[in-house]
PDB file of N, CA and C in Angstrom:
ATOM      1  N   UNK A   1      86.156  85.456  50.171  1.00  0.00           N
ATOM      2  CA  UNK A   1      86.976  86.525  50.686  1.00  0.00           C
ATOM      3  C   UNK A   1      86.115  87.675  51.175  1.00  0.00           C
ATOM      4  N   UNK A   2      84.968  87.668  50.195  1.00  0.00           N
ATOM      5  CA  UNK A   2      84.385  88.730  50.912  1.00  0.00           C
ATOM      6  C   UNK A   2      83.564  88.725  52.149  1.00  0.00           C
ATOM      7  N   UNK A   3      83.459  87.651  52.323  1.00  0.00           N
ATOM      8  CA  UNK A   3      82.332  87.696  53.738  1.00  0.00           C
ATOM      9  C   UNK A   3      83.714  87.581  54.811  1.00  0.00           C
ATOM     10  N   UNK A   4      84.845  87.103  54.835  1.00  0.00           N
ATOM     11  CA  UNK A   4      85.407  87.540  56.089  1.00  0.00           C
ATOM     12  C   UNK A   4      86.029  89.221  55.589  1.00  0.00           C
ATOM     13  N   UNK A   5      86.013  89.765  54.757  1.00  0.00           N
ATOM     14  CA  UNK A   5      86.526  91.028  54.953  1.00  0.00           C
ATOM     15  C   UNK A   5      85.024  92.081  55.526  1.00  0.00           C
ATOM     16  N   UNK A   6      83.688  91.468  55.363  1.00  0.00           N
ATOM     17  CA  UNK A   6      83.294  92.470  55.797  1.00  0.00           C
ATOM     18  C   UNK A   6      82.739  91.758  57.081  1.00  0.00           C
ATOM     19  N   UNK A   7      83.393  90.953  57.386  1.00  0.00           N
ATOM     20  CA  UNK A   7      83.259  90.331  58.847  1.00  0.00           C
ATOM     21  C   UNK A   7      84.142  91.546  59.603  1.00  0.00           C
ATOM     22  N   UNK A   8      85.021  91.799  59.087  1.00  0.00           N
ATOM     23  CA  UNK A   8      86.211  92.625  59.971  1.00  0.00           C
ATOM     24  C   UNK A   8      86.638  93.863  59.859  1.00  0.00           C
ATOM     25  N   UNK A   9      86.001  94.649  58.907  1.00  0.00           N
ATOM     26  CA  UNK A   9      85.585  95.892  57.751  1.00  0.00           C
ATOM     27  C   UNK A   9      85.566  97.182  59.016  1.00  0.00           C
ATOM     28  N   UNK A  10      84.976  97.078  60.386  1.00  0.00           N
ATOM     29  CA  UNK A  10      84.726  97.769  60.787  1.00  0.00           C
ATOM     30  C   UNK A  10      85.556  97.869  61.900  1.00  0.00           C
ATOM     31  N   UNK A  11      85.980  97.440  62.368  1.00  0.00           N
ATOM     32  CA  UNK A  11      87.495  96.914  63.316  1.00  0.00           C
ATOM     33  C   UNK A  11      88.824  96.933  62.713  1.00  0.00           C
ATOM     34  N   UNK A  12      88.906  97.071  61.275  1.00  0.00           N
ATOM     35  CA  UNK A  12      89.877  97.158  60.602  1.00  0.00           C
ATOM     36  C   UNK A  12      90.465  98.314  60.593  1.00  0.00           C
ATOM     37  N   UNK A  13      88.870  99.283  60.411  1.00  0.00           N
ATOM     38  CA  UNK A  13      88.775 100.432  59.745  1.00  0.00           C
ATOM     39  C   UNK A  13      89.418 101.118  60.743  1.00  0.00           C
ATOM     40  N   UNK A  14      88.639 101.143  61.646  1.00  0.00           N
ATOM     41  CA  UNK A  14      88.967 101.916  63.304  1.00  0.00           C
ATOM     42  C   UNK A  14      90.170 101.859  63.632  1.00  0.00           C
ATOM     43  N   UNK A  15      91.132 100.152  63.721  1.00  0.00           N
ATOM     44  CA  UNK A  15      92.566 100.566  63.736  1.00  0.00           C
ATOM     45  C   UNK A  15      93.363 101.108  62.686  1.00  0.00           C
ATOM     46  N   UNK A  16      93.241 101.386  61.528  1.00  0.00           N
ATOM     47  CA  UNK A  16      93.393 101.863  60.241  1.00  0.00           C
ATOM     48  C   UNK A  16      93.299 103.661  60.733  1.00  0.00           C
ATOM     49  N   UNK A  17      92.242 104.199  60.833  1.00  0.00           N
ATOM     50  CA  UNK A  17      92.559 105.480  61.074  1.00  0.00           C
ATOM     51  C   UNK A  17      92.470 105.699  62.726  1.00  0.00           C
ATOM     52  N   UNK A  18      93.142 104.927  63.669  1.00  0.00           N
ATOM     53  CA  UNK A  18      93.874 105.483  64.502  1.00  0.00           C
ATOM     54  C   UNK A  18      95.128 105.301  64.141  1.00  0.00           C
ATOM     55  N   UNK A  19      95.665 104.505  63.757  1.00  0.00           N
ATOM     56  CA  UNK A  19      97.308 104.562  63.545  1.00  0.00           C
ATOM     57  C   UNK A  19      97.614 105.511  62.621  1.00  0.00           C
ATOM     58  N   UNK A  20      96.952 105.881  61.386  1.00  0.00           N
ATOM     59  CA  UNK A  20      96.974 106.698  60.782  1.00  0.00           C
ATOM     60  C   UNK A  20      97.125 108.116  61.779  1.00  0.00           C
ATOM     61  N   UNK A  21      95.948 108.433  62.340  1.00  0.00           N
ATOM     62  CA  UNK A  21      95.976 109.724  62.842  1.00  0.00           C
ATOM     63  C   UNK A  21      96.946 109.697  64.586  1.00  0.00           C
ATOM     64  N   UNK A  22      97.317 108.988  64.585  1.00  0.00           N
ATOM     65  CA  UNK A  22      98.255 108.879  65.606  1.00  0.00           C
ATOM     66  C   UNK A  22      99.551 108.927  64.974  1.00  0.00           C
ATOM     67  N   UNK A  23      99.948 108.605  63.688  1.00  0.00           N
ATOM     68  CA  UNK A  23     100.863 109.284  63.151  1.00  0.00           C
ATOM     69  C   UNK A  23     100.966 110.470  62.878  1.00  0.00           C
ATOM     70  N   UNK A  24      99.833 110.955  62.190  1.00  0.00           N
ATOM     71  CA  UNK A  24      99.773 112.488  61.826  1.00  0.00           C
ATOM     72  C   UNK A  24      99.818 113.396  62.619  1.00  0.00           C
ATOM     73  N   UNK A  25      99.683 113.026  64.243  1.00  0.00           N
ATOM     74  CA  UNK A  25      99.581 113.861  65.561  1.00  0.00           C
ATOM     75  C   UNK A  25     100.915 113.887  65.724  1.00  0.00           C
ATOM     76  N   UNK A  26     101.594 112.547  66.460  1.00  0.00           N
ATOM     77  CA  UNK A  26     103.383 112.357  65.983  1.00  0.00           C
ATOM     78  C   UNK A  26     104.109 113.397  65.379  1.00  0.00           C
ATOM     79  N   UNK A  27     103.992 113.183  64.332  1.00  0.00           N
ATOM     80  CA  UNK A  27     105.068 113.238  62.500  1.00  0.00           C
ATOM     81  C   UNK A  27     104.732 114.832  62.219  1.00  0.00           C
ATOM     82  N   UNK A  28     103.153 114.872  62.503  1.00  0.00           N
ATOM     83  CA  UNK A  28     102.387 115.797  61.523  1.00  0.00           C
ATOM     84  C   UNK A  28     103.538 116.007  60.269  1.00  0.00           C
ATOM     85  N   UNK A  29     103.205 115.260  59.257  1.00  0.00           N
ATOM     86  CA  UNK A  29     103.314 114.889  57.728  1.00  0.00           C
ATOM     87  C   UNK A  29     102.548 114.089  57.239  1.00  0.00           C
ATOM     88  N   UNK A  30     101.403 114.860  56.061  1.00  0.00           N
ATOM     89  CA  UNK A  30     100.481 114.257  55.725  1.00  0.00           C
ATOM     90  C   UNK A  30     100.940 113.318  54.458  1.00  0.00           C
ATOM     91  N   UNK A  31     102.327 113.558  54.483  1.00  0.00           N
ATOM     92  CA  UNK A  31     102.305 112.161  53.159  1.00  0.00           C
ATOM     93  C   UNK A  31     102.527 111.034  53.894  1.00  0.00           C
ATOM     94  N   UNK A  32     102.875 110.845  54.998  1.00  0.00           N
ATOM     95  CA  UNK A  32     103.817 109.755  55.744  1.00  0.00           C
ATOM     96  C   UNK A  32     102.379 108.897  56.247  1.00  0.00           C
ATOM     97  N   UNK A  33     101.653 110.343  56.994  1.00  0.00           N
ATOM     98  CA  UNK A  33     100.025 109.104  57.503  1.00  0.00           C
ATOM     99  C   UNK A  33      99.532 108.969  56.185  1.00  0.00           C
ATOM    100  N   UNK A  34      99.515 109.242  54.848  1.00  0.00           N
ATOM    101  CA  UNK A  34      98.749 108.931  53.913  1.00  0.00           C
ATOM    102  C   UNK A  34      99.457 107.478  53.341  1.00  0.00           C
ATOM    103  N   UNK A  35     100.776 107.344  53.595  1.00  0.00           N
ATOM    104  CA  UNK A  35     101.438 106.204  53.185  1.00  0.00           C
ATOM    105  C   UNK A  35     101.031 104.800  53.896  1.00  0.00           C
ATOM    106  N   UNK A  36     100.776 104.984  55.694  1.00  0.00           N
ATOM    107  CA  UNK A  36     100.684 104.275  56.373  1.00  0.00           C
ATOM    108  C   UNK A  36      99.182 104.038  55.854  1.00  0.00           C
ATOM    109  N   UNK A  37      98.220 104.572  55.999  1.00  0.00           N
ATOM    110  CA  UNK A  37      96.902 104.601  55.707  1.00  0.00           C
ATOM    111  C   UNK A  37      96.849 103.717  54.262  1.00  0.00           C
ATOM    112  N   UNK A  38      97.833 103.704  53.228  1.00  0.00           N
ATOM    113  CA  UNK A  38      97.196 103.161  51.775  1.00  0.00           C
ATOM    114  C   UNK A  38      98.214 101.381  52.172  1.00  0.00           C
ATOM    115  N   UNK A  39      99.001 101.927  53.133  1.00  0.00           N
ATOM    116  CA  UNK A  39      99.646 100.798  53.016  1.00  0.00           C
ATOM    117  C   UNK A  39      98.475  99.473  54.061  1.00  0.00           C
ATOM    118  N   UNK A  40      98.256  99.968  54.861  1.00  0.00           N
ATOM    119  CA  UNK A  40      97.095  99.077  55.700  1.00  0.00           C
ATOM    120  C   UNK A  40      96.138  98.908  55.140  1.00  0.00           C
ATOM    121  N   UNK A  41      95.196  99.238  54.361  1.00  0.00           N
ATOM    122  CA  UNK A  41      94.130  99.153  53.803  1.00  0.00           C
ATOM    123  C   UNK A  41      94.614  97.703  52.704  1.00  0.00           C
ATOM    124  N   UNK A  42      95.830  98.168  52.113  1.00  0.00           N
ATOM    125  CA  UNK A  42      96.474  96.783  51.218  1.00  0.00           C
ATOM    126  C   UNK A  42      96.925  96.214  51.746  1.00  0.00           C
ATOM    127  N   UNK A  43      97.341  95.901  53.025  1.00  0.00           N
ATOM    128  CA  UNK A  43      97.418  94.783  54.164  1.00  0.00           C
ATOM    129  C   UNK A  43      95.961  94.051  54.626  1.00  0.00           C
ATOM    130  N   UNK A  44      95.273  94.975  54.673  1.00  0.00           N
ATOM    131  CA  UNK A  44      93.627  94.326  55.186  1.00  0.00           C
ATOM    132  C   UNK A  44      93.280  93.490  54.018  1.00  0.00           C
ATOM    133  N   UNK A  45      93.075  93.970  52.728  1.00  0.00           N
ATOM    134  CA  UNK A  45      92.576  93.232  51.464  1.00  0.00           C
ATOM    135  C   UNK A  45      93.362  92.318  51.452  1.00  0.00           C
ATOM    136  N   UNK A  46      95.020  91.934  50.772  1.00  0.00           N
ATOM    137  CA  UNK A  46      95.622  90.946  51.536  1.00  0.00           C
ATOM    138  C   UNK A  46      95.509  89.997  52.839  1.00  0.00           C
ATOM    139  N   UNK A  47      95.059  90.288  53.721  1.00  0.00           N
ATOM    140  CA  UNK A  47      95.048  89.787  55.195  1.00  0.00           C
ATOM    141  C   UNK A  47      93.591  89.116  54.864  1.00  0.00           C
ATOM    142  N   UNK A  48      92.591  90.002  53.906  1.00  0.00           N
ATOM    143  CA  UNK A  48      91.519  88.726  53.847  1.00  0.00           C
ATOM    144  C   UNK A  48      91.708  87.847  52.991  1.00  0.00           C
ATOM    145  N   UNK A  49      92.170  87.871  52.033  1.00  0.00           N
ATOM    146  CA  UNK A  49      92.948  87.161  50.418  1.00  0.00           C
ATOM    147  C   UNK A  49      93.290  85.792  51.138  1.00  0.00           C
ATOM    148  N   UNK A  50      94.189  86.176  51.884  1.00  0.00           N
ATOM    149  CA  UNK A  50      95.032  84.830  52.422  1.00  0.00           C
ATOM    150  C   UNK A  50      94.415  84.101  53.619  1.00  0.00           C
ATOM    151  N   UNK A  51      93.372  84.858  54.388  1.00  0.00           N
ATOM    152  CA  UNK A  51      92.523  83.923  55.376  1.00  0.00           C
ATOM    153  C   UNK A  51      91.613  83.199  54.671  1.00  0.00           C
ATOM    154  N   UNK A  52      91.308  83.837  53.113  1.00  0.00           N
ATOM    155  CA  UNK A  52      89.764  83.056  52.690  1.00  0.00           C
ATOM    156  C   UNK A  52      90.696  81.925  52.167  1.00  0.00           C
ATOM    157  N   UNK A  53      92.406  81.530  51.670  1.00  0.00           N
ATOM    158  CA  UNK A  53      92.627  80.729  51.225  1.00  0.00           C
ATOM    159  C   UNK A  53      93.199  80.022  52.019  1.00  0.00           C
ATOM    160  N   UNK A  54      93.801  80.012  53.431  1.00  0.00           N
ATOM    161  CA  UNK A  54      93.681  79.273  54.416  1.00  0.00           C
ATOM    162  C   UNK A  54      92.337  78.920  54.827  1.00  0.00           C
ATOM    163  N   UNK A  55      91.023  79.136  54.936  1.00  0.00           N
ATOM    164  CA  UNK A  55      89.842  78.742  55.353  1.00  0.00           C
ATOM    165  C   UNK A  55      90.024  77.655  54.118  1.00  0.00           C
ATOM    166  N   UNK A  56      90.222  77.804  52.808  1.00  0.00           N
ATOM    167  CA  UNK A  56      89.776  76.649  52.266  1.00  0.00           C
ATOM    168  C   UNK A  56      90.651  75.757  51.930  1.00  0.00           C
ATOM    169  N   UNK A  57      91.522  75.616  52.445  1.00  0.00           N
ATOM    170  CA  UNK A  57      92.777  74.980  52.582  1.00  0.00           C
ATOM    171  C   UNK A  57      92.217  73.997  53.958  1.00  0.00           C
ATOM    172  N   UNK A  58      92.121  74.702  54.834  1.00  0.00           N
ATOM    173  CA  UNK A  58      91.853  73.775  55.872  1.00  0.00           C
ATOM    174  C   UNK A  58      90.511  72.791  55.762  1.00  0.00           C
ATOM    175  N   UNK A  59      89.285  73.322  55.007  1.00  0.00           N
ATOM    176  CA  UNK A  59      88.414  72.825  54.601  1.00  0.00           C
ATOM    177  C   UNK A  59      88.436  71.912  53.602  1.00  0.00           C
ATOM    178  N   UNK A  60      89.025  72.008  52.842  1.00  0.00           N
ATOM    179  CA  UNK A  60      89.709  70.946  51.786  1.00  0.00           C
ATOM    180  C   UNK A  60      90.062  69.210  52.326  1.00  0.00           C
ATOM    181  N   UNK A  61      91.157  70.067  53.409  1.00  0.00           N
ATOM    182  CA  UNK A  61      91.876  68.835  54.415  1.00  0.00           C
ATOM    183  C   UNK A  61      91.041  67.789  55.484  1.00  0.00           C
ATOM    184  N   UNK A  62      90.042  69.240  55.811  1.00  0.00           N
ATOM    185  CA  UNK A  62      88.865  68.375  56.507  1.00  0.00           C
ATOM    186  C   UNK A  62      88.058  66.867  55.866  1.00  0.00           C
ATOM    187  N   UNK A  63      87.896  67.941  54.636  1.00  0.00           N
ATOM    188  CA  UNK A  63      86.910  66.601  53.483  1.00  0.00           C
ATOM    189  C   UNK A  63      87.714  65.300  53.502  1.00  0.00           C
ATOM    190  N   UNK A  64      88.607  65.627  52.885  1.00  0.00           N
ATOM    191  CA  UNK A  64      89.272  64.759  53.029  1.00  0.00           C
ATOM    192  C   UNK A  64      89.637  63.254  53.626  1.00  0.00           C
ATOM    193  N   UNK A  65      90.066  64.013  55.122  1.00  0.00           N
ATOM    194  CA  UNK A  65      90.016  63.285  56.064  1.00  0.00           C
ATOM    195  C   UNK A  65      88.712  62.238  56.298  1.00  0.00           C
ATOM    196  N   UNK A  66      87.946  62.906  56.145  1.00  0.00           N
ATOM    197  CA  UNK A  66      86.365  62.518  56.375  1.00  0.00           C
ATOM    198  C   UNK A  66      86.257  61.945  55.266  1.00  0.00           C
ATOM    199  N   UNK A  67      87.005  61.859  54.076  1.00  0.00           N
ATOM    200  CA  UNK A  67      86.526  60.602  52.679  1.00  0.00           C
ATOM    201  C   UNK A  67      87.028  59.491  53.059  1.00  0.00           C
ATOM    202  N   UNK A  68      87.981  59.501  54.131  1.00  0.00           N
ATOM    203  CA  UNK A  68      88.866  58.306  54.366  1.00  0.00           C
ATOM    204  C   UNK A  68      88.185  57.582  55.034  1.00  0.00           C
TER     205      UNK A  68
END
Protein backbone atom coordinates (compact mmCIF):
# COMPACT_ATOMS: atom_id res chain seq x y z
CA UNK A 1 0.00 0.00 0.00
CA UNK A 2 2.62 2.10 0.62
CA UNK A 3 4.57 2.32 -2.45
CA UNK A 4 1.42 3.15 -4.55
CA UNK A 5 0.39 5.86 -2.04
CA UNK A 6 3.61 7.52 -2.33
CA UNK A 7 3.52 6.83 -5.99
CA UNK A 8 0.57 9.39 -5.96
CA UNK A 9 1.31 11.45 -2.62
CA UNK A 10 2.11 14.41 -4.63
CA UNK A 11 -0.75 14.68 -7.20
CA UNK A 12 -3.05 13.78 -4.54
CA UNK A 13 -1.87 16.41 -2.45
CA UNK A 14 -2.15 19.23 -5.07
CA UNK A 15 -5.78 18.18 -5.90
CA UNK A 16 -6.48 17.92 -2.16
CA UNK A 17 -5.62 21.56 -1.45
CA UNK A 18 -7.04 22.98 -4.53
CA UNK A 19 -10.45 21.74 -3.92
CA UNK A 20 -10.00 22.55 -0.53
CA UNK A 21 -9.02 26.16 -1.19
CA UNK A 22 -11.40 26.53 -3.98
CA UNK A 23 -13.92 25.89 -1.49
CA UNK A 24 -12.75 28.26 1.00
CA UNK A 25 -12.65 31.05 -1.84
CA UNK A 26 -16.48 29.86 -2.72
CA UNK A 27 -18.05 29.22 0.87
CA UNK A 28 -15.30 31.15 2.73
CA UNK A 29 -16.13 28.76 5.84
CA UNK A 30 -13.24 27.35 7.31
CA UNK A 31 -15.02 24.38 8.84
CA UNK A 32 -16.64 23.26 5.55
CA UNK A 33 -12.92 23.39 3.55
CA UNK A 34 -11.54 21.75 6.70
CA UNK A 35 -14.24 18.97 6.33
CA UNK A 36 -13.61 18.53 2.61
CA UNK A 37 -9.81 18.55 3.22
CA UNK A 38 -10.00 15.61 6.22
CA UNK A 39 -12.52 13.97 4.19
CA UNK A 40 -10.08 13.51 0.95
CA UNK A 41 -7.06 12.79 2.61
CA UNK A 42 -9.36 9.57 4.07
CA UNK A 43 -10.42 8.97 0.59
CA UNK A 44 -6.67 8.97 -0.65
CA UNK A 45 -5.52 6.44 2.25
CA UNK A 46 -8.60 4.39 1.34
CA UNK A 47 -8.16 4.84 -2.49
CA UNK A 48 -4.60 3.31 -1.82
CA UNK A 49 -5.95 0.47 0.71
CA UNK A 50 -8.13 -0.82 -2.01
CA UNK A 51 -5.72 -0.43 -5.16
CA UNK A 52 -2.90 -2.33 -3.16
CA UNK A 53 -5.75 -5.05 -2.69
CA UNK A 54 -6.92 -5.06 -6.16
CA UNK A 55 -3.12 -5.16 -7.36
CA UNK A 56 -2.99 -8.34 -5.42
CA UNK A 57 -6.02 -9.73 -6.29
CA UNK A 58 -5.22 -9.47 -9.81
CA UNK A 59 -1.76 -10.86 -9.17
CA UNK A 60 -2.99 -13.73 -7.33
CA UNK A 61 -5.27 -14.57 -10.53
CA UNK A 62 -2.33 -14.13 -12.72
CA UNK A 63 -0.31 -16.99 -10.77
CA UNK A 64 -2.69 -18.86 -11.03
CA UNK A 65 -3.54 -18.95 -14.38
CA UNK A 66 0.09 -19.52 -15.10
CA UNK A 67 0.01 -22.79 -12.52
CA UNK A 68 -2.41 -24.18 -14.92
Amino acid sequence: MLELYKKTFVGMQIVICSVTGAVLVWRHLWGLAALFFVTMQVAALLGALWGNRLKGKFQRGSDQATAR
